[in-house]
C-alpha atoms as a PDB file:
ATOM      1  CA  UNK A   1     115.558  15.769 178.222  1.00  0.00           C
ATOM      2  CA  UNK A   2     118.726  16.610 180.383  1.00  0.00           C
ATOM      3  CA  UNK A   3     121.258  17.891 178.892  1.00  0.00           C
ATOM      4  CA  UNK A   4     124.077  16.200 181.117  1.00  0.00           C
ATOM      5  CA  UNK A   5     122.781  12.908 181.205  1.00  0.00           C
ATOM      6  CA  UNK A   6     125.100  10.509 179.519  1.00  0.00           C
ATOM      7  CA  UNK A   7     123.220   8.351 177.191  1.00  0.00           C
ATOM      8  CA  UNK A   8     124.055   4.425 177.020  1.00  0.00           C
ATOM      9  CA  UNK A   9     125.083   2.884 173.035  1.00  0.00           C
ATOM     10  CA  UNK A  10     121.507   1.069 173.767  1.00  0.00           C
ATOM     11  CA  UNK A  11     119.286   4.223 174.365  1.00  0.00           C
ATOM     12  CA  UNK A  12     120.419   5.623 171.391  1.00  0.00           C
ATOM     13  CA  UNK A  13     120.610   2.591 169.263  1.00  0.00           C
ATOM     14  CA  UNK A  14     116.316   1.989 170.168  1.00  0.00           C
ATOM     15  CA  UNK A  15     115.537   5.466 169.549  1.00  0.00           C
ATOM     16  CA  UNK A  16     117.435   5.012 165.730  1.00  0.00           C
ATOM     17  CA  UNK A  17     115.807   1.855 165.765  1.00  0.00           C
ATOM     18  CA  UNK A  18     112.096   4.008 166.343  1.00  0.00           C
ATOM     19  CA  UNK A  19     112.978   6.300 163.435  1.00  0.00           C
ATOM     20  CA  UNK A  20     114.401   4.337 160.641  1.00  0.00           C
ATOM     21  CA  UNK A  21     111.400   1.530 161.442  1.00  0.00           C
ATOM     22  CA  UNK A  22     109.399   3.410 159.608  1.00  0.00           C
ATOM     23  CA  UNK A  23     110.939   2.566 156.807  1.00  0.00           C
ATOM     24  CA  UNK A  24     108.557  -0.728 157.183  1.00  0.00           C
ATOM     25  CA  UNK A  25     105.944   1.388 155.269  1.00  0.00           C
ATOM     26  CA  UNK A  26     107.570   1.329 152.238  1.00  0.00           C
ATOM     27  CA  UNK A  27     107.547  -2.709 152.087  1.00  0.00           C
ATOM     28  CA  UNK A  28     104.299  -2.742 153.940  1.00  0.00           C
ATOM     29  CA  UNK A  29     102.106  -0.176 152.291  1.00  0.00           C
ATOM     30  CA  UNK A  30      99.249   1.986 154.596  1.00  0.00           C
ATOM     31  CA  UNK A  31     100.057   1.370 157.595  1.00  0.00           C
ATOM     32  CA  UNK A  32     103.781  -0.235 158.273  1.00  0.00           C
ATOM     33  CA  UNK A  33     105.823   2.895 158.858  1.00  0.00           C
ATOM     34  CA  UNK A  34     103.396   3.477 161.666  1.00  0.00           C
ATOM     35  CA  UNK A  35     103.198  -0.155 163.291  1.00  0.00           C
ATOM     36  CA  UNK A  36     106.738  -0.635 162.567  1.00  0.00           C
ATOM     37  CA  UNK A  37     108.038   2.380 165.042  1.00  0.00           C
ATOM     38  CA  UNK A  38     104.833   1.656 167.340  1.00  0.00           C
ATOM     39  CA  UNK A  39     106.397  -1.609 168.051  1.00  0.00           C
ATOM     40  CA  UNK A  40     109.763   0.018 168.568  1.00  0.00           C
ATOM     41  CA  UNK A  41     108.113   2.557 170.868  1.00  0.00           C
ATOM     42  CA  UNK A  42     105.862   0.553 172.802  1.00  0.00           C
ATOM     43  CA  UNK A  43     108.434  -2.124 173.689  1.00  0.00           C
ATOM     44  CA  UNK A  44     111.046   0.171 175.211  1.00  0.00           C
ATOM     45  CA  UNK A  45     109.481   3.399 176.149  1.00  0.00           C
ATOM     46  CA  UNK A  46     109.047   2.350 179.976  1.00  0.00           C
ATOM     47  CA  UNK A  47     113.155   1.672 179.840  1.00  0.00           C
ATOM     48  CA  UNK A  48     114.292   4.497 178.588  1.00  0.00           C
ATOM     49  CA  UNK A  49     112.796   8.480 178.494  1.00  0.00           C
ATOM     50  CA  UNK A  50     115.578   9.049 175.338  1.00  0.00           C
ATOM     51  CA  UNK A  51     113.416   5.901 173.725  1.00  0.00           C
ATOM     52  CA  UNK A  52     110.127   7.408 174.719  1.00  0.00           C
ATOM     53  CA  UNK A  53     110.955  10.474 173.277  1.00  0.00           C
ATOM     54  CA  UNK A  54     112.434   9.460 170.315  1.00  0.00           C
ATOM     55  CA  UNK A  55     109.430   7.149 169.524  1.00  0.00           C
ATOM     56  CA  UNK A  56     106.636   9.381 170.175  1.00  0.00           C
ATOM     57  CA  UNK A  57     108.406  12.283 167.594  1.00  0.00           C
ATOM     58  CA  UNK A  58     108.785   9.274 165.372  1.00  0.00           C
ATOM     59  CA  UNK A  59     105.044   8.015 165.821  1.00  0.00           C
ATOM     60  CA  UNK A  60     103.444  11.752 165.724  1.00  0.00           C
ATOM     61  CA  UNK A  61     105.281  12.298 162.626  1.00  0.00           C
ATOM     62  CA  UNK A  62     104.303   8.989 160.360  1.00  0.00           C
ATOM     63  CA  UNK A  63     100.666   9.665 161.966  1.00  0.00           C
ATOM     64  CA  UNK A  64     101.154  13.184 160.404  1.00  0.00           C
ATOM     65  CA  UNK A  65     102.434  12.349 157.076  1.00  0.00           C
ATOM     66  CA  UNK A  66      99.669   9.756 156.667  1.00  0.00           C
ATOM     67  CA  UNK A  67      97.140  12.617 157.254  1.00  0.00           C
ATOM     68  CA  UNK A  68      98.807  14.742 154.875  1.00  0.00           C
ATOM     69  CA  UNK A  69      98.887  11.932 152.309  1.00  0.00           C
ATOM     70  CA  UNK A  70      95.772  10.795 152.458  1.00  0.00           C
ATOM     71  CA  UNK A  71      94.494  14.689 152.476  1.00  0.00           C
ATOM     72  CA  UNK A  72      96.563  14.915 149.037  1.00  0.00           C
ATOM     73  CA  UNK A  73      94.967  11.854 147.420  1.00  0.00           C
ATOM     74  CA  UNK A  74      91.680  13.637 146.144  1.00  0.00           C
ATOM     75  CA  UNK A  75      94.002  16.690 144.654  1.00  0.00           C
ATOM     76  CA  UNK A  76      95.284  14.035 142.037  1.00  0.00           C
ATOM     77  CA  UNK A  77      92.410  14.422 140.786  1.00  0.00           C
ATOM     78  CA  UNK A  78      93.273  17.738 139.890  1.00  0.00           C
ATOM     79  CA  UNK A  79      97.527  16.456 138.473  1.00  0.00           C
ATOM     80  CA  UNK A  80      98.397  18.749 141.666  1.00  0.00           C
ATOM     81  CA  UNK A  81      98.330  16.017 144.348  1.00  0.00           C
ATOM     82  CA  UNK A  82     101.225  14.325 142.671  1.00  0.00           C
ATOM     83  CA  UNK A  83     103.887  16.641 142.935  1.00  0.00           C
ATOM     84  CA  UNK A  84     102.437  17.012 146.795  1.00  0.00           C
ATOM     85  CA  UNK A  85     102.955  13.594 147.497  1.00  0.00           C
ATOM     86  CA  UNK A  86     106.092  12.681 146.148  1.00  0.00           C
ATOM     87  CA  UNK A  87     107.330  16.250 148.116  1.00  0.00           C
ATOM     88  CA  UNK A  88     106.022  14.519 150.875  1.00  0.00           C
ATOM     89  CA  UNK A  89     107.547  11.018 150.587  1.00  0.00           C
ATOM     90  CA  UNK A  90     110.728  13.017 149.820  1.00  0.00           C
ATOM     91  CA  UNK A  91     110.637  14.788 153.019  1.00  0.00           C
ATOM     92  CA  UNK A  92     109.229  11.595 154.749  1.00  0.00           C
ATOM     93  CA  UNK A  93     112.696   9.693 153.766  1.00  0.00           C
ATOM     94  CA  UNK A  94     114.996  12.700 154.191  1.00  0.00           C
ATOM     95  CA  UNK A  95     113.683  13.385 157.680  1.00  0.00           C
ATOM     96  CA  UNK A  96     113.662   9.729 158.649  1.00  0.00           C
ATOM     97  CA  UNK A  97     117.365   9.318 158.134  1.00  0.00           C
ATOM     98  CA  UNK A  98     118.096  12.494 159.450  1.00  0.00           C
ATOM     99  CA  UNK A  99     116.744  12.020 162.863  1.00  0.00           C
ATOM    100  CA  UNK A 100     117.725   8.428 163.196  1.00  0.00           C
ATOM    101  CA  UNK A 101     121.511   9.193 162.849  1.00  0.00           C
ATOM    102  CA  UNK A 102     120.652  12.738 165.302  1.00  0.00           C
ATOM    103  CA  UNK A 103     119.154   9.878 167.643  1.00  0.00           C
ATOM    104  CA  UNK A 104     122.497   7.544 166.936  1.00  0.00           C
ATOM    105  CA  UNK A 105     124.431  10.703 168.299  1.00  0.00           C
ATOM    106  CA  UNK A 106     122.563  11.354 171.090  1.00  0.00           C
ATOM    107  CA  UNK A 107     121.170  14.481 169.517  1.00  0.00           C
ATOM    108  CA  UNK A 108     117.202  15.624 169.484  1.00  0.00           C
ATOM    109  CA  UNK A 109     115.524  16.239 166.062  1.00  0.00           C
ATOM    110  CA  UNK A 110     112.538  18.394 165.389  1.00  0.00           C
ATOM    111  CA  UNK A 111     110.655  16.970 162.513  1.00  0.00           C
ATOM    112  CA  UNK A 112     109.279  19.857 160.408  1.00  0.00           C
ATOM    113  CA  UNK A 113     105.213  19.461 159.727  1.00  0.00           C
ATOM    114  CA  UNK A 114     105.198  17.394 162.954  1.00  0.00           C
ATOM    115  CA  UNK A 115     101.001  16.976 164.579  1.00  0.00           C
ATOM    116  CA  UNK A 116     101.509  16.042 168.017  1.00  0.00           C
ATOM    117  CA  UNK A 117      99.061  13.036 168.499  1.00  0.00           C
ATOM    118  CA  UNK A 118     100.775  11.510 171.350  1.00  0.00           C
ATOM    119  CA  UNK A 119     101.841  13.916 173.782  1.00  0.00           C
END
């Protein structure tokens, strides 16, 4: 991303809009968080490179916390896969807000666990 390039109100209200609609999955159990920003992402990505960058960091990381999740579900077997996941939904949320009001400012942010999926 250039560094000089003045980003329009628009840009950087989409690539909010990518993070914080993953907050979908929390209404829409399994698989919302993910469709939610995939909508975002797919329907402005070709307008904008702030958008498509924005939205794939925001895809690649409710893809990875959906891995991680669903690695942690057979450790509850075991009482330790609870504390795991609700670390993980912590982080999920914390990170989520985070970014969107980094991407509401214009300003990149590197989500911590992050698989890239979607290069």
């Amino acid at each position: 991303m250039e560094e000089n390039k003045v980003l329009s109100e628009t840009e950087r209200n989409w690539a909010m809009l990518c993070h914080l609609s993953a907050f979908a999955g929390f209404f829409f159990p399994f698989f919302g968080g993910i469709i939610g920003t995939l909508i975002c992402w797919l329907s402005r990505r070709d307008e904008s490179v702030w958008v498509n960058v924005n939205g794939k960091n925001a895809l690649n990381f409710q893809l990875s916390m959906m891995l991680y999740i669903v690695l942690a579900i057979p450790l509850c077997f075991i009482i330790i896969g609870i504390p795991i996941i609700m670390m993980l939904v912590t982080l999920k949320i914390i990170c989520i807000i985070i970014a969107s009001v980094k991407a509401a400012k214009g300003e990149l942010f590197r989500y911590p666990l992050l698989i890239p999926f979607i290069q």
